[in-house]
Structures are given as structure tokens and as C-alpha cells.
C-alpha atoms as a PDB file:
ATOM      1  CA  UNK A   1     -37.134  19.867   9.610  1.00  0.00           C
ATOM      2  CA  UNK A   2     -35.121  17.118  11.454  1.00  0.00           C
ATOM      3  CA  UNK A   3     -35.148  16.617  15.248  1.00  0.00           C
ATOM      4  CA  UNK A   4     -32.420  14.636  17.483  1.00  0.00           C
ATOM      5  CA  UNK A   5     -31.350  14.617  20.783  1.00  0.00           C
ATOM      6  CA  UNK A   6     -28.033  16.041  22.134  1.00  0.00           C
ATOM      7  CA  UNK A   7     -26.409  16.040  25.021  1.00  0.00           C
ATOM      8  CA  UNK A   8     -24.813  19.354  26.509  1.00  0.00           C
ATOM      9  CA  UNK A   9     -23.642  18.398  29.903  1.00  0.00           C
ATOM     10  CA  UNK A  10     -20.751  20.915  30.450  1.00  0.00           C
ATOM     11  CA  UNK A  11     -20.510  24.343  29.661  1.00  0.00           C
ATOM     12  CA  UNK A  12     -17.317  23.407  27.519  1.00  0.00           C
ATOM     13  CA  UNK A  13     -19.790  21.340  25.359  1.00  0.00           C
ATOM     14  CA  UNK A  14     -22.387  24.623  25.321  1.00  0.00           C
ATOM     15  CA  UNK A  15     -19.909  27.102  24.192  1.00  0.00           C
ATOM     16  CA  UNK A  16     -18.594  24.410  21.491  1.00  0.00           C
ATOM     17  CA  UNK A  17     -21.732  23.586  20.448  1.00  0.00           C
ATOM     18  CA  UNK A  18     -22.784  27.098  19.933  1.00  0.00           C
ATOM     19  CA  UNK A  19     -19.518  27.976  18.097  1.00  0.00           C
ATOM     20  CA  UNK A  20     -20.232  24.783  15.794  1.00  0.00           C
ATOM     21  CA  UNK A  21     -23.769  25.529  14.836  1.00  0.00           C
ATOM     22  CA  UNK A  22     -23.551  29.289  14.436  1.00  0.00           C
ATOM     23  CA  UNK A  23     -21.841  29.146  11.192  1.00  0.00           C
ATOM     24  CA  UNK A  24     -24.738  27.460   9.670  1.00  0.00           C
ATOM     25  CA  UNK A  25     -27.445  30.146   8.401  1.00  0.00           C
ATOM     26  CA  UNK A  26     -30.272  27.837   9.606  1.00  0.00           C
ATOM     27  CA  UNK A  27     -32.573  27.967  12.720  1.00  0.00           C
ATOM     28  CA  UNK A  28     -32.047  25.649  15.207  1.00  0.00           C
ATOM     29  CA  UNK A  29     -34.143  24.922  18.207  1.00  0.00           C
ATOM     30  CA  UNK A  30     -33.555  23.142  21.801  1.00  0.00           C
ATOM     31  CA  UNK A  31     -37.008  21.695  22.945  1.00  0.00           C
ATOM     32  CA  UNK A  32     -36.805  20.861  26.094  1.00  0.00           C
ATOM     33  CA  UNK A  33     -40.238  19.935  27.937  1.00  0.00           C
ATOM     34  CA  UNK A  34     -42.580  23.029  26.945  1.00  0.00           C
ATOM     35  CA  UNK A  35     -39.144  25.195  26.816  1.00  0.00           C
ATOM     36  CA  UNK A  36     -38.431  25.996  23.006  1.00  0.00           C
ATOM     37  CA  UNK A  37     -35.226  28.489  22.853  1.00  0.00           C
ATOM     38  CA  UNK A  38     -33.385  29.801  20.168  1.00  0.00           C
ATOM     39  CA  UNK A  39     -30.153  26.505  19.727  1.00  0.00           C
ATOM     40  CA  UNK A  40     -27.345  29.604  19.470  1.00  0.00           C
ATOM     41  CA  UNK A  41     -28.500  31.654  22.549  1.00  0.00           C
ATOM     42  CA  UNK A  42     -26.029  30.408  25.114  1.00  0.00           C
ATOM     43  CA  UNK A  43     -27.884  32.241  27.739  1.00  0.00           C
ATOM     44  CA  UNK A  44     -31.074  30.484  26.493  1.00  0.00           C
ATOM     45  CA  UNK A  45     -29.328  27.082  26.703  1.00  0.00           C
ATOM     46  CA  UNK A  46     -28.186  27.748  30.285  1.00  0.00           C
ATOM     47  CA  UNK A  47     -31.432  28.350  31.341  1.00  0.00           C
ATOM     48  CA  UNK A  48     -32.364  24.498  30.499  1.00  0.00           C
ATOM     49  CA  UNK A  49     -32.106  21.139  32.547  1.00  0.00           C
ATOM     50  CA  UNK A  50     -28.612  20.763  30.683  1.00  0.00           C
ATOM     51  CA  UNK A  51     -28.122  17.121  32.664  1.00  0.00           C
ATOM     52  CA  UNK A  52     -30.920  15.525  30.559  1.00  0.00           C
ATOM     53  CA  UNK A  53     -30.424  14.777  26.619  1.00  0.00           C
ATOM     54  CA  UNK A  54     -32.388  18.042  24.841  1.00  0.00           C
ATOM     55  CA  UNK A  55     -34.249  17.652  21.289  1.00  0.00           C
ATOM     56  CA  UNK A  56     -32.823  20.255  18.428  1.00  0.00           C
ATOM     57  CA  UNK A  57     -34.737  20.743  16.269  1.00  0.00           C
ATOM     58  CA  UNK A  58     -32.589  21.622  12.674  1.00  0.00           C
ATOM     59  CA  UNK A  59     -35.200  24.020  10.226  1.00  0.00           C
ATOM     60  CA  UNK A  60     -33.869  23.249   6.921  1.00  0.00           C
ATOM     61  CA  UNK A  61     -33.384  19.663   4.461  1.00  0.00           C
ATOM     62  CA  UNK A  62     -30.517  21.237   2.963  1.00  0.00           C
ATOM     63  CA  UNK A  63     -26.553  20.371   4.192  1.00  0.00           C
ATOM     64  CA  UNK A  64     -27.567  17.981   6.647  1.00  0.00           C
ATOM     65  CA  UNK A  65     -25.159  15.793   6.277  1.00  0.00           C
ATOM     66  CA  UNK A  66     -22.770  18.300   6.969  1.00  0.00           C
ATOM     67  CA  UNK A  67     -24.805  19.564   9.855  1.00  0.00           C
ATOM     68  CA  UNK A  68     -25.087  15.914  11.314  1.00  0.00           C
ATOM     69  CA  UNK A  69     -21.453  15.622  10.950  1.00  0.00           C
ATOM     70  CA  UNK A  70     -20.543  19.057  12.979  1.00  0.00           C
ATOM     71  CA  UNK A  71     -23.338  17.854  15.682  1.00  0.00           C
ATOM     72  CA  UNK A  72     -21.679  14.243  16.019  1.00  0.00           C
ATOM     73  CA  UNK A  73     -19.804  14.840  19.244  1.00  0.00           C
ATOM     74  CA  UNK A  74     -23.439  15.970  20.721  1.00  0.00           C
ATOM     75  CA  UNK A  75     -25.273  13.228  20.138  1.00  0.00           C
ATOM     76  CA  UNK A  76     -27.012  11.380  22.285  1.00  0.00           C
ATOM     77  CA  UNK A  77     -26.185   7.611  21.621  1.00  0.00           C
END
């Protein structure tokens, strides 16, 4: 499992961000505070502080340099 932060600040950025990690077969997870919710639920993800940077959690070692490259425009820097 590998966890970074991401910014989804605009509800352009949520429905991209769900469209880019959806066709990935792993789990993904949005921590944020003691809120855990499933990464491609964009109700879920509305339902979070969206205008702080979120933890994802990413449940697999496989393809992550693939899945680091689809998350790049998310990324908190």
C-alpha cells in the first residue's frame, strides 16, 4: 500500500479524478481526518473538506508507476 496526498479543489478535478482512477482494478482510499471513503465514490468525495489536500491511500505494489503517472495532475506539491 502507498499513501500521498492530492488535492481535489473543484468538482472538475473530482469528476476527472474519478474517471482517471476507475480504470484501475485496485482499491483506493481518501483519508481524510477519521473519514475513510471509498477514492471512486464521487458522492463519498463530496462529502469531504475538498479545500484541504486529502491522503489516498493506493491498495496494491503493482503498476504504480503508471498509477503515479495518471494521479500527477492531483498531487499535492
Amino acid at each position: 500500500m502507498k499513501t500521498i496526498q492530492i488535492s481535489l479543489n473543484s468538482i472538475g478535478k473530482v469528476k476527472s479524478f474519478v474517471n482517471a482512477i476507475t480504470q484501475f482494478e485496485y482499491d483506493f482510499d481518501l483519508i481524510s481526518g477519521r473519514y475513510v471513503i471509498d477514492a471512486k465514490s464521487i458522492m463519498g468525495i463530496f462529502s469531504l473538506d475538498l479545500s484541504k489536500p486529502i491522503d489516498l491511500a493506493i491498495h496494491t505494489e503493482e503498476n504504480l508507476d503508471e498509477i503515479m503517472e495518471v494521479l500527477k495532475p492531483y498531487l499535492v506539491e
